[in-house]
PDB file of N, CA and C in Angstrom:
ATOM      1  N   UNK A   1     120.254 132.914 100.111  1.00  0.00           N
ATOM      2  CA  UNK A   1     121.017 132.470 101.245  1.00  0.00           C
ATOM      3  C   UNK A   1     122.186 131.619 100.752  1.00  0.00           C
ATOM      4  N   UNK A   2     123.126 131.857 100.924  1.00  0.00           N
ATOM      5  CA  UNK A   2     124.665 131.593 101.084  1.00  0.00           C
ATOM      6  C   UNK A   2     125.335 129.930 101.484  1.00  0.00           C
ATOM      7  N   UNK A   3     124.963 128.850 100.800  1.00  0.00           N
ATOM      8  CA  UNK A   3     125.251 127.318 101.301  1.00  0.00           C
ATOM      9  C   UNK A   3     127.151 127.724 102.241  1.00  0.00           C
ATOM     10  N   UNK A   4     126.789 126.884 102.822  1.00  0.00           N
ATOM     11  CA  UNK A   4     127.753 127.138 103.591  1.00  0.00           C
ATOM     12  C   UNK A   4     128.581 125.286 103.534  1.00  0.00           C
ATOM     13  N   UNK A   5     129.924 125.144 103.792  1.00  0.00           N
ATOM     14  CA  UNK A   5     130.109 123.771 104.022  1.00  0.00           C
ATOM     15  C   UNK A   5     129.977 122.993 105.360  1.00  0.00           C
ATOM     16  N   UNK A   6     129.526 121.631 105.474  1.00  0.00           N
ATOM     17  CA  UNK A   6     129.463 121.246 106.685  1.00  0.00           C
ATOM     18  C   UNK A   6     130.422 121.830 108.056  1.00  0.00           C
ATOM     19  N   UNK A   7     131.619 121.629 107.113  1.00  0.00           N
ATOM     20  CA  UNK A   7     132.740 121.553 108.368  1.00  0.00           C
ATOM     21  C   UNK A   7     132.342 123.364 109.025  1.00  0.00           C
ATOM     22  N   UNK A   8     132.349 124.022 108.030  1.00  0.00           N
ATOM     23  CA  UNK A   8     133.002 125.332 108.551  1.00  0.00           C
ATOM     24  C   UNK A   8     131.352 125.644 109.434  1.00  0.00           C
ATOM     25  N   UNK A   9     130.014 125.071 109.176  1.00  0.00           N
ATOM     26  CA  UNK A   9     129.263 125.142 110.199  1.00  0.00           C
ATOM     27  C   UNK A   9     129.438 124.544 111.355  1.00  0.00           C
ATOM     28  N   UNK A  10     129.955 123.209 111.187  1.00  0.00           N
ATOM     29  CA  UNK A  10     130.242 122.610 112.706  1.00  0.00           C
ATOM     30  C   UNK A  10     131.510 123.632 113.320  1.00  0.00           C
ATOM     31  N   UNK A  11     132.348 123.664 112.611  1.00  0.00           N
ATOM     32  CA  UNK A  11     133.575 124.627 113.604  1.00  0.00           C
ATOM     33  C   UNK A  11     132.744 125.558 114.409  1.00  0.00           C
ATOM     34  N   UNK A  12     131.803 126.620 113.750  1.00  0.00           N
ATOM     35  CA  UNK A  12     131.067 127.626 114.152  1.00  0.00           C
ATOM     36  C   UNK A  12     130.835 127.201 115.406  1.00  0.00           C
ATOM     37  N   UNK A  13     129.921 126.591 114.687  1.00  0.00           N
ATOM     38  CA  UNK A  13     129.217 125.581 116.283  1.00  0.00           C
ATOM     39  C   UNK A  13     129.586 125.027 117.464  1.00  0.00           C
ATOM     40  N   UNK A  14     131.010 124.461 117.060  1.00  0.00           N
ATOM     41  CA  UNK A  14     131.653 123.961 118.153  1.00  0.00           C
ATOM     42  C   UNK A  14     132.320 125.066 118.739  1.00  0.00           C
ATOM     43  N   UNK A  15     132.998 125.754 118.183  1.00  0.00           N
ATOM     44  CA  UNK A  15     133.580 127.482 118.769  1.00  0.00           C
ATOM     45  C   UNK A  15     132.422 127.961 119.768  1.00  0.00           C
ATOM     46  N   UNK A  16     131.084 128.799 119.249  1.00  0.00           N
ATOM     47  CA  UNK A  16     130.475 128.772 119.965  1.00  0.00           C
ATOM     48  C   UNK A  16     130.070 128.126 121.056  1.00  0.00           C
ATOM     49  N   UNK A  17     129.615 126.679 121.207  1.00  0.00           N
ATOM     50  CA  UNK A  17     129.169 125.892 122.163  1.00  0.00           C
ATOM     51  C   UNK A  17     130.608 124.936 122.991  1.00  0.00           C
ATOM     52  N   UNK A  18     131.188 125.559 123.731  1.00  0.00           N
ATOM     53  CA  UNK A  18     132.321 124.684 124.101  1.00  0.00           C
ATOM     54  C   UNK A  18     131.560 123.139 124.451  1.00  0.00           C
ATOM     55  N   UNK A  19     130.265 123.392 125.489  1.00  0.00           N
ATOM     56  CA  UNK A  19     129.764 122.110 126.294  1.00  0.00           C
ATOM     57  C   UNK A  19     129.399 121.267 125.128  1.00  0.00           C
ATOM     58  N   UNK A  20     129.383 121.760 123.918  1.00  0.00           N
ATOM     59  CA  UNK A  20     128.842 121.029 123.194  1.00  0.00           C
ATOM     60  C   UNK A  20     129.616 120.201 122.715  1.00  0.00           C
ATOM     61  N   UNK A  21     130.269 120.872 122.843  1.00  0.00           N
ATOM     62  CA  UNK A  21     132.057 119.930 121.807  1.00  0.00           C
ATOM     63  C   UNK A  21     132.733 118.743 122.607  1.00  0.00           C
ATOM     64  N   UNK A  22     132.403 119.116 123.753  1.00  0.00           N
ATOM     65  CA  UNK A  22     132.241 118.425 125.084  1.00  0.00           C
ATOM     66  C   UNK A  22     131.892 116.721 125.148  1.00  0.00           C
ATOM     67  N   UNK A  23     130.701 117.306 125.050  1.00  0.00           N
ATOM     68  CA  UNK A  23     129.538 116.264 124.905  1.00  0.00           C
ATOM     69  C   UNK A  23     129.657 115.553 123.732  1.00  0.00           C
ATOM     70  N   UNK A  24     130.183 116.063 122.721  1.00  0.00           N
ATOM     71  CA  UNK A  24     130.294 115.488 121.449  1.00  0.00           C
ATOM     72  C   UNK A  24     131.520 114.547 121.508  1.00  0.00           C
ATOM     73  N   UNK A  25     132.541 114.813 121.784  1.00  0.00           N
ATOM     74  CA  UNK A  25     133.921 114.221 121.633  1.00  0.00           C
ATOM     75  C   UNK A  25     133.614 113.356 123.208  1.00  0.00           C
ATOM     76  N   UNK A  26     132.755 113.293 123.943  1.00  0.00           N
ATOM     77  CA  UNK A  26     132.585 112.223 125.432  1.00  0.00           C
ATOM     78  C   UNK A  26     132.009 110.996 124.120  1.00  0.00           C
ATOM     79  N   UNK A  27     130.998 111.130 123.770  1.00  0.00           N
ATOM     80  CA  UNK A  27     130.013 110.573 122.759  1.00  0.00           C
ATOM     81  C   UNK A  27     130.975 109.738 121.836  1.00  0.00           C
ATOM     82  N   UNK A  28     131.715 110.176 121.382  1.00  0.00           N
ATOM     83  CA  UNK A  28     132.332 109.927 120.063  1.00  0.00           C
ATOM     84  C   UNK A  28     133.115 108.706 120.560  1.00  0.00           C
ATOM     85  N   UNK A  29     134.096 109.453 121.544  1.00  0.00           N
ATOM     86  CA  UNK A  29     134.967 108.099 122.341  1.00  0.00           C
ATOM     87  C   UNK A  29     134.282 107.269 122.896  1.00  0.00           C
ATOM     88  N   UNK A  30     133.340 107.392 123.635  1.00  0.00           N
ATOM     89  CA  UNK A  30     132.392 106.392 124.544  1.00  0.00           C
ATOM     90  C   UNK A  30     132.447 104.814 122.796  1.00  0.00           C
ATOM     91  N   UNK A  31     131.701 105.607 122.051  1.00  0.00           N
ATOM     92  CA  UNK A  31     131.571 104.585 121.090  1.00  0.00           C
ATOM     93  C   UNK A  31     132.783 103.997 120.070  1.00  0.00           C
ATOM     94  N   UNK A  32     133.923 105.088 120.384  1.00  0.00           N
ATOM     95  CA  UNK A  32     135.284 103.894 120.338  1.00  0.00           C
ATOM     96  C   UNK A  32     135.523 104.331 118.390  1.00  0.00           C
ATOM     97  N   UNK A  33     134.768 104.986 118.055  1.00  0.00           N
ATOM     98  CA  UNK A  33     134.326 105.650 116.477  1.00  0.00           C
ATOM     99  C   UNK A  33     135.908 106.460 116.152  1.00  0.00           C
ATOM    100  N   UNK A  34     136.836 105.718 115.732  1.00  0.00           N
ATOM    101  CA  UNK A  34     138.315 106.416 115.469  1.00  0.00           C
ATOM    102  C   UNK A  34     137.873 107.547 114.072  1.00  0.00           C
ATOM    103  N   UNK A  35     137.460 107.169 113.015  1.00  0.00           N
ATOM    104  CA  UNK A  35     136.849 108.161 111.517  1.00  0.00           C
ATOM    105  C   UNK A  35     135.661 109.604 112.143  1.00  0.00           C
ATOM    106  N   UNK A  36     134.978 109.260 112.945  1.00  0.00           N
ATOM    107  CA  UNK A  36     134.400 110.026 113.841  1.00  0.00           C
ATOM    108  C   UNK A  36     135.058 110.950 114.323  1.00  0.00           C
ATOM    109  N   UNK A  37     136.100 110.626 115.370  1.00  0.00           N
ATOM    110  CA  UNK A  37     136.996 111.513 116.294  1.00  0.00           C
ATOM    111  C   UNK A  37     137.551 112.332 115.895  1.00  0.00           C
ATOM    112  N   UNK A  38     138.179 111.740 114.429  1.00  0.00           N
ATOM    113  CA  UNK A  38     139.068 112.511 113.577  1.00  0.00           C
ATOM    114  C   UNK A  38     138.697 113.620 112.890  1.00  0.00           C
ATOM    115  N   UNK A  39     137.360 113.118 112.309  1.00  0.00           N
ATOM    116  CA  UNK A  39     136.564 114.424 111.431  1.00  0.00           C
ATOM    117  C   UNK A  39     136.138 115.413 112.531  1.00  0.00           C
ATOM    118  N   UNK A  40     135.757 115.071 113.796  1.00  0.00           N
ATOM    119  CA  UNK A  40     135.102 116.212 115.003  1.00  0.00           C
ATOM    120  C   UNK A  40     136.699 116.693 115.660  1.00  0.00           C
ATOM    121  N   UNK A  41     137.433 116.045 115.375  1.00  0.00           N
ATOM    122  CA  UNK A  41     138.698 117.019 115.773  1.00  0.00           C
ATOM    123  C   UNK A  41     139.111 118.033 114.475  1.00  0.00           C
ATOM    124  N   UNK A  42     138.961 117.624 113.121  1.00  0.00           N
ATOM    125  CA  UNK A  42     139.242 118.408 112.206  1.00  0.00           C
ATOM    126  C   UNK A  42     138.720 120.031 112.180  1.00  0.00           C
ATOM    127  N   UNK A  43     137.271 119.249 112.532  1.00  0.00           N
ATOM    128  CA  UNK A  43     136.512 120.922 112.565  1.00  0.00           C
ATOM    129  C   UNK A  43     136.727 121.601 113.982  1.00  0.00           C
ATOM    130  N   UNK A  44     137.143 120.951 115.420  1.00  0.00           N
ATOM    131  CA  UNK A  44     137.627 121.866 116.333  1.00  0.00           C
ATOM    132  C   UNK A  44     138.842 122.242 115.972  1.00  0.00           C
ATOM    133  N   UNK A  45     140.025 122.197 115.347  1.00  0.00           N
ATOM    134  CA  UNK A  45     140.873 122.497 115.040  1.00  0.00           C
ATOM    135  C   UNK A  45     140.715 123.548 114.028  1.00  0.00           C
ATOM    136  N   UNK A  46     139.765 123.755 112.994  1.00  0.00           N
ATOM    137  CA  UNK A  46     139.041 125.318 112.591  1.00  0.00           C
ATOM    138  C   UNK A  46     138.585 125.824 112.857  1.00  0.00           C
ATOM    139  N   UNK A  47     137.430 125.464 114.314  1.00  0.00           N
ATOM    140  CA  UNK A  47     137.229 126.341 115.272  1.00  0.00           C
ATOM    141  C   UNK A  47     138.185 126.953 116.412  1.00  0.00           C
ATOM    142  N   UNK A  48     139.061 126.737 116.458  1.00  0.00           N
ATOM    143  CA  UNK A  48     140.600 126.755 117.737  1.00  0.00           C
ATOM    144  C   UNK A  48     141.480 127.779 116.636  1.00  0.00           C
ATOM    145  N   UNK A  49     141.135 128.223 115.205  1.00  0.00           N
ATOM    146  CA  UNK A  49     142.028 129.063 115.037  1.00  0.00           C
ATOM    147  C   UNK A  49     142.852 128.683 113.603  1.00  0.00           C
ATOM    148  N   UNK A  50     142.648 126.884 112.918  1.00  0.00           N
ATOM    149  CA  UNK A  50     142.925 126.806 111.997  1.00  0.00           C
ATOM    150  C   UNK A  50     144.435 125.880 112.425  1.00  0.00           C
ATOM    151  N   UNK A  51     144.961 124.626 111.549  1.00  0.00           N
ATOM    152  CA  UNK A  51     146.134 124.238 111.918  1.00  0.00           C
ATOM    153  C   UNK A  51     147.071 125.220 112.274  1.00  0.00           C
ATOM    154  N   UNK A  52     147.613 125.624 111.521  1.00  0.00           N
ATOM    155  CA  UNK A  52     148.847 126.338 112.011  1.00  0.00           C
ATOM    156  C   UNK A  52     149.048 126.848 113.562  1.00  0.00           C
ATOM    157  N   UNK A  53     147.827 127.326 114.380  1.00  0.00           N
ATOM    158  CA  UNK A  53     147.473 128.143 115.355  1.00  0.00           C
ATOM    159  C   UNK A  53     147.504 126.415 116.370  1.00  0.00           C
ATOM    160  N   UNK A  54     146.633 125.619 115.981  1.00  0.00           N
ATOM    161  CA  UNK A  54     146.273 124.465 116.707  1.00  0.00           C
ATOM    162  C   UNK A  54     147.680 123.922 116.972  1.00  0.00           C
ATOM    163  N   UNK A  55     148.530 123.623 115.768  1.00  0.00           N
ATOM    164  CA  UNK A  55     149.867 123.262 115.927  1.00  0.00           C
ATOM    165  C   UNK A  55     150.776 123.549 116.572  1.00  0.00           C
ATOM    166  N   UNK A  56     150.913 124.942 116.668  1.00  0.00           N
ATOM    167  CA  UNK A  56     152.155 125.606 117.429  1.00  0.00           C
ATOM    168  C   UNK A  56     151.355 125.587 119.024  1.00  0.00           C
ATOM    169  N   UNK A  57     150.472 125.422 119.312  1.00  0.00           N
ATOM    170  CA  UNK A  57     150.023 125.684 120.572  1.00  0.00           C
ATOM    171  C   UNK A  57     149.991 124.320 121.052  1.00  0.00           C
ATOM    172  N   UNK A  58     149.941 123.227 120.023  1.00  0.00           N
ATOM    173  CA  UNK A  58     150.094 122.018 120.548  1.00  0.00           C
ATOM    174  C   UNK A  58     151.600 121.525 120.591  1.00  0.00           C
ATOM    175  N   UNK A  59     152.757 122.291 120.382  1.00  0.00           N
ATOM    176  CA  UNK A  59     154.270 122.234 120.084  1.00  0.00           C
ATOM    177  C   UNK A  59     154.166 120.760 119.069  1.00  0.00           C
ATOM    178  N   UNK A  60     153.100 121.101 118.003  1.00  0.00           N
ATOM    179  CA  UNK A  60     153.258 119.946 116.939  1.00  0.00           C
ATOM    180  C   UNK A  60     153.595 120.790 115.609  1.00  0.00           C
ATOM    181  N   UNK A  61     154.900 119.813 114.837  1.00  0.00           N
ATOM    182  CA  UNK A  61     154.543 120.724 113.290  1.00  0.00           C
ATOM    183  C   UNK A  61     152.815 121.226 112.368  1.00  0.00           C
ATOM    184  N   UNK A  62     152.221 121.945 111.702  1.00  0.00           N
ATOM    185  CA  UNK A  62     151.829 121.665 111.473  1.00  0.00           C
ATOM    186  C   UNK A  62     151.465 120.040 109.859  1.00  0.00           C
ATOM    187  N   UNK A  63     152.499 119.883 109.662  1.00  0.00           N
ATOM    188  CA  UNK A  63     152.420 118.702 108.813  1.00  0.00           C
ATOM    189  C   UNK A  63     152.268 117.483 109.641  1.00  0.00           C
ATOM    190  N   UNK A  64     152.541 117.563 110.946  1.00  0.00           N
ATOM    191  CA  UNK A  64     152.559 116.323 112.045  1.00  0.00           C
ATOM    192  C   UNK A  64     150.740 116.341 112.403  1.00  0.00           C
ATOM    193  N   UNK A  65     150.269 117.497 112.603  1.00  0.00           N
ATOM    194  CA  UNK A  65     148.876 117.972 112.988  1.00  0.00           C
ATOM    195  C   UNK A  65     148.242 117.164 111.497  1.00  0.00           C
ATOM    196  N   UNK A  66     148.207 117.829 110.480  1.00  0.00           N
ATOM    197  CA  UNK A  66     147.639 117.028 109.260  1.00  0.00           C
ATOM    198  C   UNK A  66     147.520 115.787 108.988  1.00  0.00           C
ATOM    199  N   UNK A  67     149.112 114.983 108.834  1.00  0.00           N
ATOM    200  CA  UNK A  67     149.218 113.815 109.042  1.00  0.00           C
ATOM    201  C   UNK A  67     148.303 112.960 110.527  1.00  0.00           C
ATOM    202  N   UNK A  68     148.107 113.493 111.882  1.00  0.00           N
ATOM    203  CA  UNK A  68     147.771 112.943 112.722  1.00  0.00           C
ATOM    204  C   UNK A  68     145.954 112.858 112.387  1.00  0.00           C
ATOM    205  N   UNK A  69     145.445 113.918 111.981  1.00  0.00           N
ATOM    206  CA  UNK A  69     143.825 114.151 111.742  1.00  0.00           C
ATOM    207  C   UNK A  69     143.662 113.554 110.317  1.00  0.00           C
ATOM    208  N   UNK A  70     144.403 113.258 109.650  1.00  0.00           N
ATOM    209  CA  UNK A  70     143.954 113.071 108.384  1.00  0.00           C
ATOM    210  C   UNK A  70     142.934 111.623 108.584  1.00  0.00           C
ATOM    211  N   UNK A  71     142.452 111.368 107.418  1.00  0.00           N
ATOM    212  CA  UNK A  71     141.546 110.506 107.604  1.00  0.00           C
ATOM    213  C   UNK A  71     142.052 109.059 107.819  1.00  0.00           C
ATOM    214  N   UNK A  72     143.405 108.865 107.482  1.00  0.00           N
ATOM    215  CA  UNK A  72     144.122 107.465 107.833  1.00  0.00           C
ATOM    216  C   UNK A  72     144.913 107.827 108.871  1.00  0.00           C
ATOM    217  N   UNK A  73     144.494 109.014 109.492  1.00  0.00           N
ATOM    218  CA  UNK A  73     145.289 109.418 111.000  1.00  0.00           C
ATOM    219  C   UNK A  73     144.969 108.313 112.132  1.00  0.00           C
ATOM    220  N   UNK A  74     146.387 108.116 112.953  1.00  0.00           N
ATOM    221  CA  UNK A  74     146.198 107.251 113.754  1.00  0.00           C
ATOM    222  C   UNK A  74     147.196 108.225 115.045  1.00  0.00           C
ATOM    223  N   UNK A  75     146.361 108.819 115.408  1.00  0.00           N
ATOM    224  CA  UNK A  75     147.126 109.736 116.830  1.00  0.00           C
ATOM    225  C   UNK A  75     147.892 108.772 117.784  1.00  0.00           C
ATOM    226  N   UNK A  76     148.937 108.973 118.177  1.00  0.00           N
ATOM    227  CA  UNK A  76     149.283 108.409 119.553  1.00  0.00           C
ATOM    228  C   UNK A  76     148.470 109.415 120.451  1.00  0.00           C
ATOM    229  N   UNK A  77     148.839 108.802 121.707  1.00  0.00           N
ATOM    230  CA  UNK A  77     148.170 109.770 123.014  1.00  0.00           C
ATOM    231  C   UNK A  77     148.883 110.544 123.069  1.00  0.00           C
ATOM    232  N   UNK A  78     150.168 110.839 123.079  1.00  0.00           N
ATOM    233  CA  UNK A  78     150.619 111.937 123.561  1.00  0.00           C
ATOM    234  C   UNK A  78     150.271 113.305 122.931  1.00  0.00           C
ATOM    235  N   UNK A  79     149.984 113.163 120.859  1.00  0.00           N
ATOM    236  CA  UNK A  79     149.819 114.052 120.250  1.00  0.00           C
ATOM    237  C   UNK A  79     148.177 114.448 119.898  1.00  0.00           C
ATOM    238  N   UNK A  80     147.198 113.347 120.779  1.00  0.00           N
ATOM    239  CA  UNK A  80     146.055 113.479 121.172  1.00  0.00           C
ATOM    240  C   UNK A  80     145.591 114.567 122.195  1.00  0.00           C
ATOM    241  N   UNK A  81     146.787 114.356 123.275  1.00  0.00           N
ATOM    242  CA  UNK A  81     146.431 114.631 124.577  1.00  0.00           C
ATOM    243  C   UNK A  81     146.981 116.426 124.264  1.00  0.00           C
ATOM    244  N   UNK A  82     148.284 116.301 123.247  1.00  0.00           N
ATOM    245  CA  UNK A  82     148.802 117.681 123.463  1.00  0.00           C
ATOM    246  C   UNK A  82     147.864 118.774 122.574  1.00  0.00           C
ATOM    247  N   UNK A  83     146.995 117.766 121.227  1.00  0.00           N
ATOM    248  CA  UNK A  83     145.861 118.528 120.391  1.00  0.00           C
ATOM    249  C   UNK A  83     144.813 119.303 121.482  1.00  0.00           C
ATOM    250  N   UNK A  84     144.263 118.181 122.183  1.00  0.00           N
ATOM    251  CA  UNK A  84     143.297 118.364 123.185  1.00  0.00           C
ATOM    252  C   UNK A  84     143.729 119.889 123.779  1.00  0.00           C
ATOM    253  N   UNK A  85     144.944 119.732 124.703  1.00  0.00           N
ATOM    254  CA  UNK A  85     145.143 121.042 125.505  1.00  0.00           C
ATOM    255  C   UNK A  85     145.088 121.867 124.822  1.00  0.00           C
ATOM    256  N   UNK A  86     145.978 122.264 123.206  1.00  0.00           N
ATOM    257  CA  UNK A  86     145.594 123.175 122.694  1.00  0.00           C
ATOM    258  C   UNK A  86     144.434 123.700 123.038  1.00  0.00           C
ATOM    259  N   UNK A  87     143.225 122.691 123.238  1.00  0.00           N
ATOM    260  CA  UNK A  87     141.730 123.546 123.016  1.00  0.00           C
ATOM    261  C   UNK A  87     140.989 123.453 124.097  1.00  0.00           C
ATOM    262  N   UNK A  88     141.824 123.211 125.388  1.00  0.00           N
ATOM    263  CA  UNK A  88     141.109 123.679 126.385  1.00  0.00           C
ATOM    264  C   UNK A  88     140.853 122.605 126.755  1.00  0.00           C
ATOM    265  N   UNK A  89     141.019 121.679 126.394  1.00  0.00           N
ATOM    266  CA  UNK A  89     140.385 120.273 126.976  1.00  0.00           C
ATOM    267  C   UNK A  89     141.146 118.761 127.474  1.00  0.00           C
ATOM    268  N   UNK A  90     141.132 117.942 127.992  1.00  0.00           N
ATOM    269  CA  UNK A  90     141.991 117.096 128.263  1.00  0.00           C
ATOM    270  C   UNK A  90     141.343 115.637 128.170  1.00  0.00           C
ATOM    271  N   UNK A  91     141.787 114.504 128.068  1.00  0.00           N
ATOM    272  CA  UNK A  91     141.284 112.899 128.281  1.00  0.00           C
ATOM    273  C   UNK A  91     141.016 112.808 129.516  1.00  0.00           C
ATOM    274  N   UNK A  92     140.043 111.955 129.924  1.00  0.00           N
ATOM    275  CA  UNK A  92     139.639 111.117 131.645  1.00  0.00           C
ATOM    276  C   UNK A  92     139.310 110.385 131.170  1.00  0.00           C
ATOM    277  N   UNK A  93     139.492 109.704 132.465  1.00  0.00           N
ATOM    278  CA  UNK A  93     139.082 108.474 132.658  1.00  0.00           C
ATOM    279  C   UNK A  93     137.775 108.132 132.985  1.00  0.00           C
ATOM    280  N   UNK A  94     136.651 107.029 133.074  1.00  0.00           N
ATOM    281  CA  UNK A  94     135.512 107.291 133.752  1.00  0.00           C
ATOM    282  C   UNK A  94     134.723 105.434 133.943  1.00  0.00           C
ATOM    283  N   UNK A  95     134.359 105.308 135.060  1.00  0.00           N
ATOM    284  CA  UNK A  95     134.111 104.011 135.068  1.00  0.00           C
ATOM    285  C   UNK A  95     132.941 103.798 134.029  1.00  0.00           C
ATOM    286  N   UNK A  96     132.517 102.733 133.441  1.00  0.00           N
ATOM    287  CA  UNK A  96     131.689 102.364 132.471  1.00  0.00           C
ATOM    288  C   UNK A  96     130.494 102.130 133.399  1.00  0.00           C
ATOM    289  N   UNK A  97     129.449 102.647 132.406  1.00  0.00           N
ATOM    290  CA  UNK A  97     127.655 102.544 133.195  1.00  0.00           C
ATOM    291  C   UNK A  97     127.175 101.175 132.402  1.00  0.00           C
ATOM    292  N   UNK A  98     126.184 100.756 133.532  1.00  0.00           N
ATOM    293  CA  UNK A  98     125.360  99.762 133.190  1.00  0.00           C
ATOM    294  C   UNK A  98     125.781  98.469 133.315  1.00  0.00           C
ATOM    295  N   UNK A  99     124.997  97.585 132.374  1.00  0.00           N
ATOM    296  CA  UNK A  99     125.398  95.997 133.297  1.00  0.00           C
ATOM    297  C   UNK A  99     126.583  95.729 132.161  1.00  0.00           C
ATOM    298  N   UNK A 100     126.988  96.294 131.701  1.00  0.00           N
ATOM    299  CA  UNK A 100     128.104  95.865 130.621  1.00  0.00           C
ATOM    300  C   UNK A 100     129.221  96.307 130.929  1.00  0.00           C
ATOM    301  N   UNK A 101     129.011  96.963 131.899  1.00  0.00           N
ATOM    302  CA  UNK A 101     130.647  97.362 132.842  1.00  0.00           C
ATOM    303  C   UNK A 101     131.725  96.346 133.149  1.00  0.00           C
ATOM    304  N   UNK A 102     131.109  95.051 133.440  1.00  0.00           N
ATOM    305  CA  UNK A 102     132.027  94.164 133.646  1.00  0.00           C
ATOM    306  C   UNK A 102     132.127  93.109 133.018  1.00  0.00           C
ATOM    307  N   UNK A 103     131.580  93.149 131.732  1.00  0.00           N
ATOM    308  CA  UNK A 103     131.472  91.889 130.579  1.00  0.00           C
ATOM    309  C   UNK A 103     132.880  91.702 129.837  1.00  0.00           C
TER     310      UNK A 103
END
């Protein structure tokens, strides 16, 4: 059997399971995890088709896409929000649960 690398199993995975990617990137932000976000956007961005594809659909260079995911990537929103649509998905908003909502 054939080792495979992390990423290119999670892409799989996340390609396959949209709700999952979902749930994953709600998760990720909920806990505010910027090194997190970045690596689970890396591998939807090889599941979405690979930079180049992610880029032009996000009207980003791809060297702007690299630079933004890289691991000292620091996205603005706008090139967050325009990654996101690339893949079908968008930011919300959502009130905070529990008694720590208003601390």
């Amino acid at each position: 059997m054939r080792d495979r690398a992390h990423d290119d199993a999670m892409a799989e995975m996340l390609r396959e399971d949209p709700a999952y990617a979902v749930q994953l990137l709600n998760s990720i932000l909920e806990e505010g995890d910027q090194s997190e976000l970045l690596i689970t956007l890396r591998q939807m961005t090889k599941a979405f088709g690979g930079v180049p594809t992610v880029a032009e659909t996000a009207h980003l260079s791809a060297t702007q896409l690299y630079r933004t995911l890289s691991p000292d990537g620091n996205p603005v929103l706008s090139s967050l929000s325009a990654i996101l649509k690339a893949m079908g998905l968008r930011l919300a908003v959502q009130p905070m649960r529990g008694p720590s909502a208003h601390a």
